[in-house]
PDB file of N, CA and C in Angstrom:
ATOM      1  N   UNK A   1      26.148   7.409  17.043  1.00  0.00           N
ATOM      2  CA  UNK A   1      26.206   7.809  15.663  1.00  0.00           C
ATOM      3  C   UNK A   1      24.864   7.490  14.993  1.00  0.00           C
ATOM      4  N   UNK A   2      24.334   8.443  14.351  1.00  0.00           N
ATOM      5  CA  UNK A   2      23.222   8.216  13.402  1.00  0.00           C
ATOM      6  C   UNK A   2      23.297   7.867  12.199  1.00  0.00           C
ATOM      7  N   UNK A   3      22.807   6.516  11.620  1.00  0.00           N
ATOM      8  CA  UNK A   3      23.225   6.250  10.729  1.00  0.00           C
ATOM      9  C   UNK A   3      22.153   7.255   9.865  1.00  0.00           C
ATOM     10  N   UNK A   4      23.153   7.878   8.551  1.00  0.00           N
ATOM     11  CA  UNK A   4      22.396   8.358   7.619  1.00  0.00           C
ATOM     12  C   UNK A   4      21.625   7.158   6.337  1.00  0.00           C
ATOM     13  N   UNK A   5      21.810   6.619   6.069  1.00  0.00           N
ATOM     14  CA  UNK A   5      21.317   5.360   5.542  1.00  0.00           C
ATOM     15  C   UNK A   5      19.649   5.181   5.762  1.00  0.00           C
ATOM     16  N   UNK A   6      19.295   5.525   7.198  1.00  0.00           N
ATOM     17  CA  UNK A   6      17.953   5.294   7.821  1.00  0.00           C
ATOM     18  C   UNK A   6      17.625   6.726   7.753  1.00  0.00           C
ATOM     19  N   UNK A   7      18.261   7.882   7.816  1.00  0.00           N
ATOM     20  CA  UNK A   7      17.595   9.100   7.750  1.00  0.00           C
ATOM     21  C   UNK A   7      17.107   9.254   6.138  1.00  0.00           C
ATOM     22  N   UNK A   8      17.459   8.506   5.418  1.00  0.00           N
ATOM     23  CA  UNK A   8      16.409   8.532   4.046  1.00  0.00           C
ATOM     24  C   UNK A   8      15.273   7.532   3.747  1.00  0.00           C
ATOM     25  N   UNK A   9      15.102   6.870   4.731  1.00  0.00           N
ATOM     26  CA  UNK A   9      13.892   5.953   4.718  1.00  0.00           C
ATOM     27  C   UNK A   9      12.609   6.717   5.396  1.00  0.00           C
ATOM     28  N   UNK A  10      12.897   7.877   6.152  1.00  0.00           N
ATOM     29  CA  UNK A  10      11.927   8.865   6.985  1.00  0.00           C
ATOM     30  C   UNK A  10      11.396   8.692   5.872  1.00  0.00           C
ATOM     31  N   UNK A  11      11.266   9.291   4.693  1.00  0.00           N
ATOM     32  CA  UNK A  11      10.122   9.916   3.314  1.00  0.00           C
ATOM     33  C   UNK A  11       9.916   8.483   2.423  1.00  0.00           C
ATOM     34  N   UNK A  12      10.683   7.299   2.205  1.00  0.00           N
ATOM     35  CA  UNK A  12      10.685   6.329   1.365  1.00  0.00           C
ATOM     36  C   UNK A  12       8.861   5.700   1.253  1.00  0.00           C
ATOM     37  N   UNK A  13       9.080   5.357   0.125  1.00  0.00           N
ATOM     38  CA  UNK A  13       7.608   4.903  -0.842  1.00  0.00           C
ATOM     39  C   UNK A  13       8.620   3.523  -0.731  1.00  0.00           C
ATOM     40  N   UNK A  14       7.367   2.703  -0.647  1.00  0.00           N
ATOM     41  CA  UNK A  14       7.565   1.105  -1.625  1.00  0.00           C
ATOM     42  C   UNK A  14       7.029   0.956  -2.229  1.00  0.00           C
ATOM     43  N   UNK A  15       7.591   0.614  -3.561  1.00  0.00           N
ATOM     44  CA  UNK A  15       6.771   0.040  -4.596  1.00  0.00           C
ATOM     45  C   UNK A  15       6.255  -1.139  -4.831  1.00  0.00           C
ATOM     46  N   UNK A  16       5.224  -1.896  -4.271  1.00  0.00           N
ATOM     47  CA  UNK A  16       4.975  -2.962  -4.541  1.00  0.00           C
ATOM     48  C   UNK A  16       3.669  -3.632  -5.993  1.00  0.00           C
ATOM     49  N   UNK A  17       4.092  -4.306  -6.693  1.00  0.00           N
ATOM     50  CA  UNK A  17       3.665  -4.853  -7.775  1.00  0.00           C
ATOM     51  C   UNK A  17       2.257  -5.711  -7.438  1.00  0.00           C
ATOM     52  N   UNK A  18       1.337  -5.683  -7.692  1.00  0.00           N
ATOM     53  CA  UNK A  18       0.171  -6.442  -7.284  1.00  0.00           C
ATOM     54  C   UNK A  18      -0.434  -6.669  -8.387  1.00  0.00           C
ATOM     55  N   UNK A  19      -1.108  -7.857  -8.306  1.00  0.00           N
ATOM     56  CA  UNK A  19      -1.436  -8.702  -9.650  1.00  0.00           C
ATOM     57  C   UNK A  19      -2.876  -9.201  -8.656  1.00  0.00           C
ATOM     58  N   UNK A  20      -3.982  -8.946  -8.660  1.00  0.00           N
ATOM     59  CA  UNK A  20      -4.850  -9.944  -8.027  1.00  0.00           C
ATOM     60  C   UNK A  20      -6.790 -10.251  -8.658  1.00  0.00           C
ATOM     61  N   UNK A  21      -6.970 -10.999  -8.698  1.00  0.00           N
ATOM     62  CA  UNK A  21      -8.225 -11.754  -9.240  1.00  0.00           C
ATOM     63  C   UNK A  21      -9.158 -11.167  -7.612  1.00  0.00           C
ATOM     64  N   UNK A  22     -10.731 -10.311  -8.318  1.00  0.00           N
ATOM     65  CA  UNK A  22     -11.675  -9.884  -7.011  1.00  0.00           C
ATOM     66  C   UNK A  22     -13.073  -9.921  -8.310  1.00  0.00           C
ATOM     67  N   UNK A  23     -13.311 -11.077  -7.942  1.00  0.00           N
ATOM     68  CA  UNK A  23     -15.266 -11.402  -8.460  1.00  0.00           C
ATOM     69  C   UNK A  23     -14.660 -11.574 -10.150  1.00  0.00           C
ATOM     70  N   UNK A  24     -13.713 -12.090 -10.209  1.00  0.00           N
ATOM     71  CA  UNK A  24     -13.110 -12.203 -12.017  1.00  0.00           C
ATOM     72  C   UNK A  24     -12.878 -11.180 -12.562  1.00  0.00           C
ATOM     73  N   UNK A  25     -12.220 -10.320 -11.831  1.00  0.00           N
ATOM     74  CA  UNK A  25     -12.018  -8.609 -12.612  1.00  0.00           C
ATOM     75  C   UNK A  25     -10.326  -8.656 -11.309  1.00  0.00           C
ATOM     76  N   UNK A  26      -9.728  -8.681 -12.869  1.00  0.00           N
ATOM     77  CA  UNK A  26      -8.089  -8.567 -12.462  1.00  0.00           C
ATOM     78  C   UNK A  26      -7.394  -6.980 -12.258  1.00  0.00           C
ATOM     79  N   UNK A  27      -7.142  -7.313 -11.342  1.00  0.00           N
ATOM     80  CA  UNK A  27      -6.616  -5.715 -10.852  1.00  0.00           C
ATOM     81  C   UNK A  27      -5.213  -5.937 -10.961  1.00  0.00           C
ATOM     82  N   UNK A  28      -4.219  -4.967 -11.463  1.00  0.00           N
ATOM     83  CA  UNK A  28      -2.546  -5.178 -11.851  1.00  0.00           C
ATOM     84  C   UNK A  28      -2.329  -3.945 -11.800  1.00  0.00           C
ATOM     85  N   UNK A  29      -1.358  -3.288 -10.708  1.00  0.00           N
ATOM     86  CA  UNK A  29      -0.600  -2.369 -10.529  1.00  0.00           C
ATOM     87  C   UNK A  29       0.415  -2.183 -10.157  1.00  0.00           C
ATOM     88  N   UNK A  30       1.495  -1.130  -9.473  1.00  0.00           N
ATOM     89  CA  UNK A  30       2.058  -1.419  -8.462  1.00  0.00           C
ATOM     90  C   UNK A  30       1.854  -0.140  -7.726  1.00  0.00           C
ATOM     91  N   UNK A  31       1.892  -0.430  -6.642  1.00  0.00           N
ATOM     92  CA  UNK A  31       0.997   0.263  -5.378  1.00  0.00           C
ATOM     93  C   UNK A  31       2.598   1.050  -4.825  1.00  0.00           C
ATOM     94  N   UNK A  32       2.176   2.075  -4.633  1.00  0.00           N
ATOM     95  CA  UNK A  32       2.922   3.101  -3.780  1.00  0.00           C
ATOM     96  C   UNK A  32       2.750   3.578  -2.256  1.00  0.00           C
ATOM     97  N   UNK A  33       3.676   2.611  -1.260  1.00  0.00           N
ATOM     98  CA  UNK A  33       3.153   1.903   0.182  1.00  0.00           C
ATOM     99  C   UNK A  33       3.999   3.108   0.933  1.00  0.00           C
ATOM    100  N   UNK A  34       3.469   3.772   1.689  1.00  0.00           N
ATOM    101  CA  UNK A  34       4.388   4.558   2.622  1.00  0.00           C
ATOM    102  C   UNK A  34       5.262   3.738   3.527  1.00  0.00           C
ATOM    103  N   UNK A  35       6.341   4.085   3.628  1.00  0.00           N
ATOM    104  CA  UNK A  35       7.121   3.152   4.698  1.00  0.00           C
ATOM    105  C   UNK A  35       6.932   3.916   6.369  1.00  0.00           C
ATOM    106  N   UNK A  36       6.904   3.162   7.399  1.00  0.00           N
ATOM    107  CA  UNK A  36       7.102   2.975   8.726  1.00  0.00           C
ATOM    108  C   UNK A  36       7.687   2.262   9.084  1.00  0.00           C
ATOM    109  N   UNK A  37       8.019   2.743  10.426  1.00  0.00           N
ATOM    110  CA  UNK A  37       8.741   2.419  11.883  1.00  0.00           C
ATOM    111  C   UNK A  37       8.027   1.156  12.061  1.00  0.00           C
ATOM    112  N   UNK A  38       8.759  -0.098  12.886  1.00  0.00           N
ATOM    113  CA  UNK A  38       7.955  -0.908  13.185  1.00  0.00           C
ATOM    114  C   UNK A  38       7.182  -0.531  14.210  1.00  0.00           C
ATOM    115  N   UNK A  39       7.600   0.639  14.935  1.00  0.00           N
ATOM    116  CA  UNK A  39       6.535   1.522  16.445  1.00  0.00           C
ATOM    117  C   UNK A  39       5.556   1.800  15.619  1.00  0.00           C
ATOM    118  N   UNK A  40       5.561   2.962  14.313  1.00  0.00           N
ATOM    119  CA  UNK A  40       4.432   3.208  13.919  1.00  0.00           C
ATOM    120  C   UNK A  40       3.350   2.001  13.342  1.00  0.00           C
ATOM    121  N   UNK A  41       4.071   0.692  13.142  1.00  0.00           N
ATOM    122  CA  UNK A  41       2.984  -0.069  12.729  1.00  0.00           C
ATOM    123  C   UNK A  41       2.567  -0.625  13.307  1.00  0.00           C
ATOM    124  N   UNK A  42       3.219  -0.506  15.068  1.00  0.00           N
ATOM    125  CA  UNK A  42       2.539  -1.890  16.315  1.00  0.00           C
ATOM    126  C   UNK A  42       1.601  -0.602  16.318  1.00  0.00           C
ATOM    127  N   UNK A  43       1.644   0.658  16.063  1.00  0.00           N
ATOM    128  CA  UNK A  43       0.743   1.372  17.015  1.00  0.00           C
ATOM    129  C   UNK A  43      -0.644   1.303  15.850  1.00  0.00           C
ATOM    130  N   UNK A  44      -0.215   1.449  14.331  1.00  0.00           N
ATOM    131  CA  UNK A  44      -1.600   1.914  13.370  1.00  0.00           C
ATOM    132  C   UNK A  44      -2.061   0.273  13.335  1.00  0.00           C
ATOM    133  N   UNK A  45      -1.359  -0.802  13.641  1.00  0.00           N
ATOM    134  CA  UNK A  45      -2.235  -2.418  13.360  1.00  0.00           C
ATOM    135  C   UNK A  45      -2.091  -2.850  14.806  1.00  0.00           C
ATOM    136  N   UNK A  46      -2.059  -2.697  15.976  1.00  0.00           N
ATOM    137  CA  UNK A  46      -2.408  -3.367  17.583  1.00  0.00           C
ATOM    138  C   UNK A  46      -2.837  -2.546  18.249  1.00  0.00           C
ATOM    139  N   UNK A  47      -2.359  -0.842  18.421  1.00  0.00           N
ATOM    140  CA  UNK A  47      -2.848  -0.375  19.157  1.00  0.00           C
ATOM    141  C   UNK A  47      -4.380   0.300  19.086  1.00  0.00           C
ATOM    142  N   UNK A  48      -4.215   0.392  17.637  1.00  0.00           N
ATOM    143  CA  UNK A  48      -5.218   1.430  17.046  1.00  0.00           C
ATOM    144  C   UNK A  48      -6.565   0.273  16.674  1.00  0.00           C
ATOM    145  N   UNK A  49      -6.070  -0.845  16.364  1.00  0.00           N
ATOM    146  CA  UNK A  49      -6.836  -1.878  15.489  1.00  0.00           C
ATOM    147  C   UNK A  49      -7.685  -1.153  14.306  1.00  0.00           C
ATOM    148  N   UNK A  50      -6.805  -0.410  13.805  1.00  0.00           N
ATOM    149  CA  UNK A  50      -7.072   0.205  12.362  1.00  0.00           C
ATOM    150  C   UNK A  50      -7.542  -0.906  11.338  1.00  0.00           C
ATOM    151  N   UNK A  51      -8.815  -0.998  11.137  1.00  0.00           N
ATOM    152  CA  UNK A  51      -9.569  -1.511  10.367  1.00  0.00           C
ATOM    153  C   UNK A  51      -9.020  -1.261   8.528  1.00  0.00           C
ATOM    154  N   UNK A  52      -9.482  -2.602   7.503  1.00  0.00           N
ATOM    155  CA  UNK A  52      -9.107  -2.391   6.412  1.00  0.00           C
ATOM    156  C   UNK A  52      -8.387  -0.936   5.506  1.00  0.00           C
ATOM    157  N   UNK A  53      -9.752  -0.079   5.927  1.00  0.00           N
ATOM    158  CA  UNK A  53      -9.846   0.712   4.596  1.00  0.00           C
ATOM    159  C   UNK A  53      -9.088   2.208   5.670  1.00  0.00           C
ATOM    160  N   UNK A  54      -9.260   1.877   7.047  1.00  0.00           N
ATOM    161  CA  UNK A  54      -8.064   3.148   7.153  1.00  0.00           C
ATOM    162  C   UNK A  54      -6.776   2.912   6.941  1.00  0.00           C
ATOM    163  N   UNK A  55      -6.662   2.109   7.137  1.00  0.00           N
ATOM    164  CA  UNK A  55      -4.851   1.409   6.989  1.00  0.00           C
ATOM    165  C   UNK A  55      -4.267   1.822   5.535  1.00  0.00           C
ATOM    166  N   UNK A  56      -5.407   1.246   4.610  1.00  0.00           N
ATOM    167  CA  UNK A  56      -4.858   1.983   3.129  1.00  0.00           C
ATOM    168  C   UNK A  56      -4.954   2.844   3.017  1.00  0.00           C
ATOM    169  N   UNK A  57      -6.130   3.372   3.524  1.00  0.00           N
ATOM    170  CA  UNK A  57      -6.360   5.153   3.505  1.00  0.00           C
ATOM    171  C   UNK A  57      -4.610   6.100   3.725  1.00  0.00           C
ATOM    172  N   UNK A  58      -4.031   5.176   5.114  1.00  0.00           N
ATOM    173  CA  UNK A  58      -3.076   5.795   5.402  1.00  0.00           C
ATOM    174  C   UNK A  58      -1.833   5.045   4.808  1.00  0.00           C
ATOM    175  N   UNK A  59      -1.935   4.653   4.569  1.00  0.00           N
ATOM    176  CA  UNK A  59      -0.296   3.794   3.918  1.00  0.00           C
ATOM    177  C   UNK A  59      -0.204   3.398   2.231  1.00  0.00           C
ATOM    178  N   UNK A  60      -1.460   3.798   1.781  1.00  0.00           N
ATOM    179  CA  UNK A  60      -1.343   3.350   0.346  1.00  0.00           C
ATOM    180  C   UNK A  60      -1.268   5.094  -0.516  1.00  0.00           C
ATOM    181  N   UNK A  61       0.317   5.904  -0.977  1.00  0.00           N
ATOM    182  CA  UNK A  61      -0.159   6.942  -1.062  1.00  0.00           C
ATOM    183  C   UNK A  61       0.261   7.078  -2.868  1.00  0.00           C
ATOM    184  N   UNK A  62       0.427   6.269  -3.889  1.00  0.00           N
ATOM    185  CA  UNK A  62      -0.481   6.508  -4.998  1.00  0.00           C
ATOM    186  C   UNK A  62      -0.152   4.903  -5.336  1.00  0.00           C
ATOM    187  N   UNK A  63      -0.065   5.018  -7.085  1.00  0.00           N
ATOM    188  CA  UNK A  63       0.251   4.173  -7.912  1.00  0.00           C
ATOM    189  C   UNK A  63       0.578   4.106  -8.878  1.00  0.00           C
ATOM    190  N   UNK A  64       1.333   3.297 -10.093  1.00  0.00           N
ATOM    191  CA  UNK A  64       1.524   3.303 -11.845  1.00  0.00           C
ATOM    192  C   UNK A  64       1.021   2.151 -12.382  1.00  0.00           C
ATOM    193  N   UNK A  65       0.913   1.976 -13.335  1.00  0.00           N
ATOM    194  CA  UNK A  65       0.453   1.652 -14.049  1.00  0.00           C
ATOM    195  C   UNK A  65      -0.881   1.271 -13.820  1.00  0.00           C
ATOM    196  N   UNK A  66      -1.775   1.769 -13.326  1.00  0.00           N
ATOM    197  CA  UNK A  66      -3.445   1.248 -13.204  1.00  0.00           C
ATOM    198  C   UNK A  66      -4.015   1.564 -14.410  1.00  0.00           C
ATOM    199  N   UNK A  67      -4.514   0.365 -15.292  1.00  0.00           N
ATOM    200  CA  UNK A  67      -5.700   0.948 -15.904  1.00  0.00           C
ATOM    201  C   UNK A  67      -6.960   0.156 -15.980  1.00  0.00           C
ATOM    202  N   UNK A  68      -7.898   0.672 -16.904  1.00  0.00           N
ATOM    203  CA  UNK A  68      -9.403   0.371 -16.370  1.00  0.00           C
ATOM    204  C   UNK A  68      -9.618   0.620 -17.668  1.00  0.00           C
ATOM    205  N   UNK A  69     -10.471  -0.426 -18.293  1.00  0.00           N
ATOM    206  CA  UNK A  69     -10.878  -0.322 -19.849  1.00  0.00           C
ATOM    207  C   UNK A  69      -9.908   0.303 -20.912  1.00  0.00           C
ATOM    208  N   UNK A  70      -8.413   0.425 -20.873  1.00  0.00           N
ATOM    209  CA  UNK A  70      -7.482   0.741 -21.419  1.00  0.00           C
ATOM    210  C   UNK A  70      -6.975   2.024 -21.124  1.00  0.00           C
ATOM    211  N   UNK A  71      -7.891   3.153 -20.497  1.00  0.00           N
ATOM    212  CA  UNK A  71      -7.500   3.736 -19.980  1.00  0.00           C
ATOM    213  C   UNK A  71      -6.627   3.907 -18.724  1.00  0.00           C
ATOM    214  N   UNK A  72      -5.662   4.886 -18.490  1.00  0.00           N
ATOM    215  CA  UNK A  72      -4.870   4.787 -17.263  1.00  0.00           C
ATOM    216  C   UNK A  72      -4.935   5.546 -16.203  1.00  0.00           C
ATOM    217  N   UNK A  73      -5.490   4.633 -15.000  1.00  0.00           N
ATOM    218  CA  UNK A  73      -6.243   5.666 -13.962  1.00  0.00           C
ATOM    219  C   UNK A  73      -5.192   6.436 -12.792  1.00  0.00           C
ATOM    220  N   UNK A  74      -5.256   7.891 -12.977  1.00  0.00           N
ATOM    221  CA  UNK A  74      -4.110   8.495 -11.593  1.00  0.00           C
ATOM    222  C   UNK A  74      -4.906   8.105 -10.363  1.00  0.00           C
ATOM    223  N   UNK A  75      -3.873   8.066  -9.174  1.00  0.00           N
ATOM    224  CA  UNK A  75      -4.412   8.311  -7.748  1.00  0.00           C
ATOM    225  C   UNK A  75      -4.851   9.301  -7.327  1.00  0.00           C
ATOM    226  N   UNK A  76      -6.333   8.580  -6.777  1.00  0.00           N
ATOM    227  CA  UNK A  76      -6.662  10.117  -5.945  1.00  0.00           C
ATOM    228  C   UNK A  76      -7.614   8.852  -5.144  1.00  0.00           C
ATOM    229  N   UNK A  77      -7.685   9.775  -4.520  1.00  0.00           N
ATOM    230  CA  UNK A  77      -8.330   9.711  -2.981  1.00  0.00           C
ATOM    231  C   UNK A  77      -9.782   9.217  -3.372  1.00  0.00           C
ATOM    232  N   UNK A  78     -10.573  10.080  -4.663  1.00  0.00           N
ATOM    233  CA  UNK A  78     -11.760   9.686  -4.738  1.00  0.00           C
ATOM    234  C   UNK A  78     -12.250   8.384  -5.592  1.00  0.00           C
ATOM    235  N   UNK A  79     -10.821   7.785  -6.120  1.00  0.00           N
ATOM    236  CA  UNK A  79     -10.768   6.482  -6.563  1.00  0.00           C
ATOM    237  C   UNK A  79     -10.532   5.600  -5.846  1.00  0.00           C
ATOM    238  N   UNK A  80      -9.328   5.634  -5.395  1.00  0.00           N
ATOM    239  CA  UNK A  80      -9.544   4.901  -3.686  1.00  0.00           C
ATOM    240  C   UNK A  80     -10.608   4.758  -2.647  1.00  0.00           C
ATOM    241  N   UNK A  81     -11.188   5.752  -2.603  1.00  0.00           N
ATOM    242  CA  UNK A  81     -12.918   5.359  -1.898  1.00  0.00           C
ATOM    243  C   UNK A  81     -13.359   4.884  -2.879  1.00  0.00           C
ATOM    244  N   UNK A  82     -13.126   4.633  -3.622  1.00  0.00           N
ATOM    245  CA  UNK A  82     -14.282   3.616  -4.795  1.00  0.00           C
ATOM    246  C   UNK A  82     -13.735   2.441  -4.736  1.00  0.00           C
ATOM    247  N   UNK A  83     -12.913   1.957  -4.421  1.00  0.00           N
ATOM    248  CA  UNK A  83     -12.180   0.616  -4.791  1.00  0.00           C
ATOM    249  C   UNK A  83     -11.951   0.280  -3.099  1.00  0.00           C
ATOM    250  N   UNK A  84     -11.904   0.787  -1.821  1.00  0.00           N
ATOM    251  CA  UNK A  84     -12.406   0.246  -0.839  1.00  0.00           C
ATOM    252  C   UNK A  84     -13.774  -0.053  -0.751  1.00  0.00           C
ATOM    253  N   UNK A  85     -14.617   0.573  -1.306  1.00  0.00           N
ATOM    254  CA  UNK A  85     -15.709   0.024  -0.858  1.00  0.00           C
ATOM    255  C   UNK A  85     -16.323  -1.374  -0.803  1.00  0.00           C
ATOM    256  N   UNK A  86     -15.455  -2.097  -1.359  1.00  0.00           N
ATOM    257  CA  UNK A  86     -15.212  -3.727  -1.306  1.00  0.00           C
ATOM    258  C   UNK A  86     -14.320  -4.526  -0.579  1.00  0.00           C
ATOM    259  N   UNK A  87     -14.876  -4.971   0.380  1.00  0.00           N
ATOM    260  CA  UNK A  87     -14.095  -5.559   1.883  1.00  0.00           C
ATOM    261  C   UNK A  87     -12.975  -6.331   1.060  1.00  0.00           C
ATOM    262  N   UNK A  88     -13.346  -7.364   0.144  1.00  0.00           N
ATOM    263  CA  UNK A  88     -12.085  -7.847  -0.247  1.00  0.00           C
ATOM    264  C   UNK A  88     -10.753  -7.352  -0.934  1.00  0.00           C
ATOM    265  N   UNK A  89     -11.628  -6.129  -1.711  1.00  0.00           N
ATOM    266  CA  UNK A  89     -10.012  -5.173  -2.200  1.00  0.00           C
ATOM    267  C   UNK A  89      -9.816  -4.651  -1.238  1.00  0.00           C
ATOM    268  N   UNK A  90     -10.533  -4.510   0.302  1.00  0.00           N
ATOM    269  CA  UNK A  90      -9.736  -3.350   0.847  1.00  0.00           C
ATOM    270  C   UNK A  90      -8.591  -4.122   1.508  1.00  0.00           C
ATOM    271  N   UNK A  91      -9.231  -5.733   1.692  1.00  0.00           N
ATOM    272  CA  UNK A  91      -8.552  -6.402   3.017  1.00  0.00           C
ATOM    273  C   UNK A  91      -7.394  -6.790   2.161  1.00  0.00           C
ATOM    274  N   UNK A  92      -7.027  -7.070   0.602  1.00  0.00           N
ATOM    275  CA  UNK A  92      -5.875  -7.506   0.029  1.00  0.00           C
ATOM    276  C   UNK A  92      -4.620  -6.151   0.021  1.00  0.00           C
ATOM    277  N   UNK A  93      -5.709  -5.047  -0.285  1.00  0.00           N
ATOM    278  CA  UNK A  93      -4.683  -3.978  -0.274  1.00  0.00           C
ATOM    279  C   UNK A  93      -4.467  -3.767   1.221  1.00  0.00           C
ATOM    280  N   UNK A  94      -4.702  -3.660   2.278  1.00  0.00           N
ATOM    281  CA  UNK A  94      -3.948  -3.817   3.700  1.00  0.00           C
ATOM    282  C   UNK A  94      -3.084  -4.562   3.701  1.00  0.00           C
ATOM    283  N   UNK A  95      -3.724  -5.753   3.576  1.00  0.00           N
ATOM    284  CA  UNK A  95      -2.253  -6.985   3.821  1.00  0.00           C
ATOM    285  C   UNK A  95      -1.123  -6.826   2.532  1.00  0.00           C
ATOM    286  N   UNK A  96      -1.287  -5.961   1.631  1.00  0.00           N
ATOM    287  CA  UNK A  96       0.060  -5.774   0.805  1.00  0.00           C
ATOM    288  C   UNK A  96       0.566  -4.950   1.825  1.00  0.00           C
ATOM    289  N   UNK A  97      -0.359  -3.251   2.186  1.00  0.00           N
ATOM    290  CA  UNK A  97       0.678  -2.611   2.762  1.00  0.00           C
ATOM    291  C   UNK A  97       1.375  -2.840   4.140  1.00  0.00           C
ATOM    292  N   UNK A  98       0.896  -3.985   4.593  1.00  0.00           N
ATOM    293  CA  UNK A  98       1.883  -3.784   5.966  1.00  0.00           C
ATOM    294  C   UNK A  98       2.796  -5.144   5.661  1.00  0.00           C
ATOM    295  N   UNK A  99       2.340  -6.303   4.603  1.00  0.00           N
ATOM    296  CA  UNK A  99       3.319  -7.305   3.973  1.00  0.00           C
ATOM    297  C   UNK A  99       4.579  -6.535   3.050  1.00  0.00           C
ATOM    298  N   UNK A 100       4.360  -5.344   2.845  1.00  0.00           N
ATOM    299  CA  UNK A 100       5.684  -4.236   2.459  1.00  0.00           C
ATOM    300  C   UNK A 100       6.320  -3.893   3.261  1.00  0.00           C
ATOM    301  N   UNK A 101       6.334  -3.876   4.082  1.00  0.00           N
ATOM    302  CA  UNK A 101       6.806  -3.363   5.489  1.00  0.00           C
ATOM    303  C   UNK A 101       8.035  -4.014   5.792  1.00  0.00           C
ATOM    304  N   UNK A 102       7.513  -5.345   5.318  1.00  0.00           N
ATOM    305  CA  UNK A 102       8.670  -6.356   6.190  1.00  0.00           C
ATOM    306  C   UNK A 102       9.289  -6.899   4.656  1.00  0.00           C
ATOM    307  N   UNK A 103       9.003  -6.445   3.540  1.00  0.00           N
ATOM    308  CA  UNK A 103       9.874  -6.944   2.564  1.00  0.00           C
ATOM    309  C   UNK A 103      11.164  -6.415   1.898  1.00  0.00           C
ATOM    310  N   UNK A 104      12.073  -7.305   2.162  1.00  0.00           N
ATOM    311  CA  UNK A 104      13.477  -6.828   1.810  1.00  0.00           C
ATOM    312  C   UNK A 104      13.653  -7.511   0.503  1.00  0.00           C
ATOM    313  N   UNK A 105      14.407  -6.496  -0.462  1.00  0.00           N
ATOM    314  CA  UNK A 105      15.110  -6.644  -2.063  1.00  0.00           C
ATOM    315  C   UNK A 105      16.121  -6.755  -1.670  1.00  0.00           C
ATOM    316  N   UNK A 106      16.503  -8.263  -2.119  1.00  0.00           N
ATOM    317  CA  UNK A 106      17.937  -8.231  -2.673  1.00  0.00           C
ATOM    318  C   UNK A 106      18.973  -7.875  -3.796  1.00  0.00           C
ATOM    319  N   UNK A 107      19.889  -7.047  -3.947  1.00  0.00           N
ATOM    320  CA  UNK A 107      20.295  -6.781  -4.757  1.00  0.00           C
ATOM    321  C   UNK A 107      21.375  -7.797  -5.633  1.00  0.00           C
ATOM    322  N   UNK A 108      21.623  -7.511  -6.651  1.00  0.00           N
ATOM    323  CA  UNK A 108      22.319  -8.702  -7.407  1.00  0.00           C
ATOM    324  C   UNK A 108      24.134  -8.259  -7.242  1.00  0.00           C
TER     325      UNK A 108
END
């Protein structure tokens, strides 16, 4: 029997909330994490040794609430190459998206 339960996690986003301090410039969003298989993630973090900024490239696919001088910035791709280009945002935003992976909500 196939559970249907898991046939709606195929397409599922996580939303994860990130709050983090990089050179005293606070970044606060919450990040929109593609979900995977634990196969697909031994294969994109052991097999592949997918480095920082592809990993987000591939698993980070938008966000809400970002803003930047009060303005509120959408996702795109060509903002995201701007905000990897710093090993330390890239390496915090990796370790959110595959630390999403394994995080379970409890419900009340």
């Amino acid at each position: 029997m196939n559970l249907k339960l898991l046939e709606q996690l195929e397409n599922a986003v996580i939303k994860a909330p990130l709050n983090f301090d990089f050179g005293g410039v606070n970044f606060k969003f919450t990040a929109h994490i593609k979900m995977l298989t634990t196969e697909q993630i031994d294969e994109l973090t052991v097999t592949q040794r997918a480095e920082d900024k592809a990993l987000v490239k591939e698993l980070l696919v938008g966000w809400e609430d970002f803003v930047d001088q009060g303005e509120t910035v959408a996702f795109s791709q060509d903002v995201l190459v701007q905000l990897l280009k710093y090993g330390g945002i890239a390496g915090r935003l990796a370790a959110e998206c595959i630390n999403a992976q394994y995080r379970v909500q409890e419900k009340n």
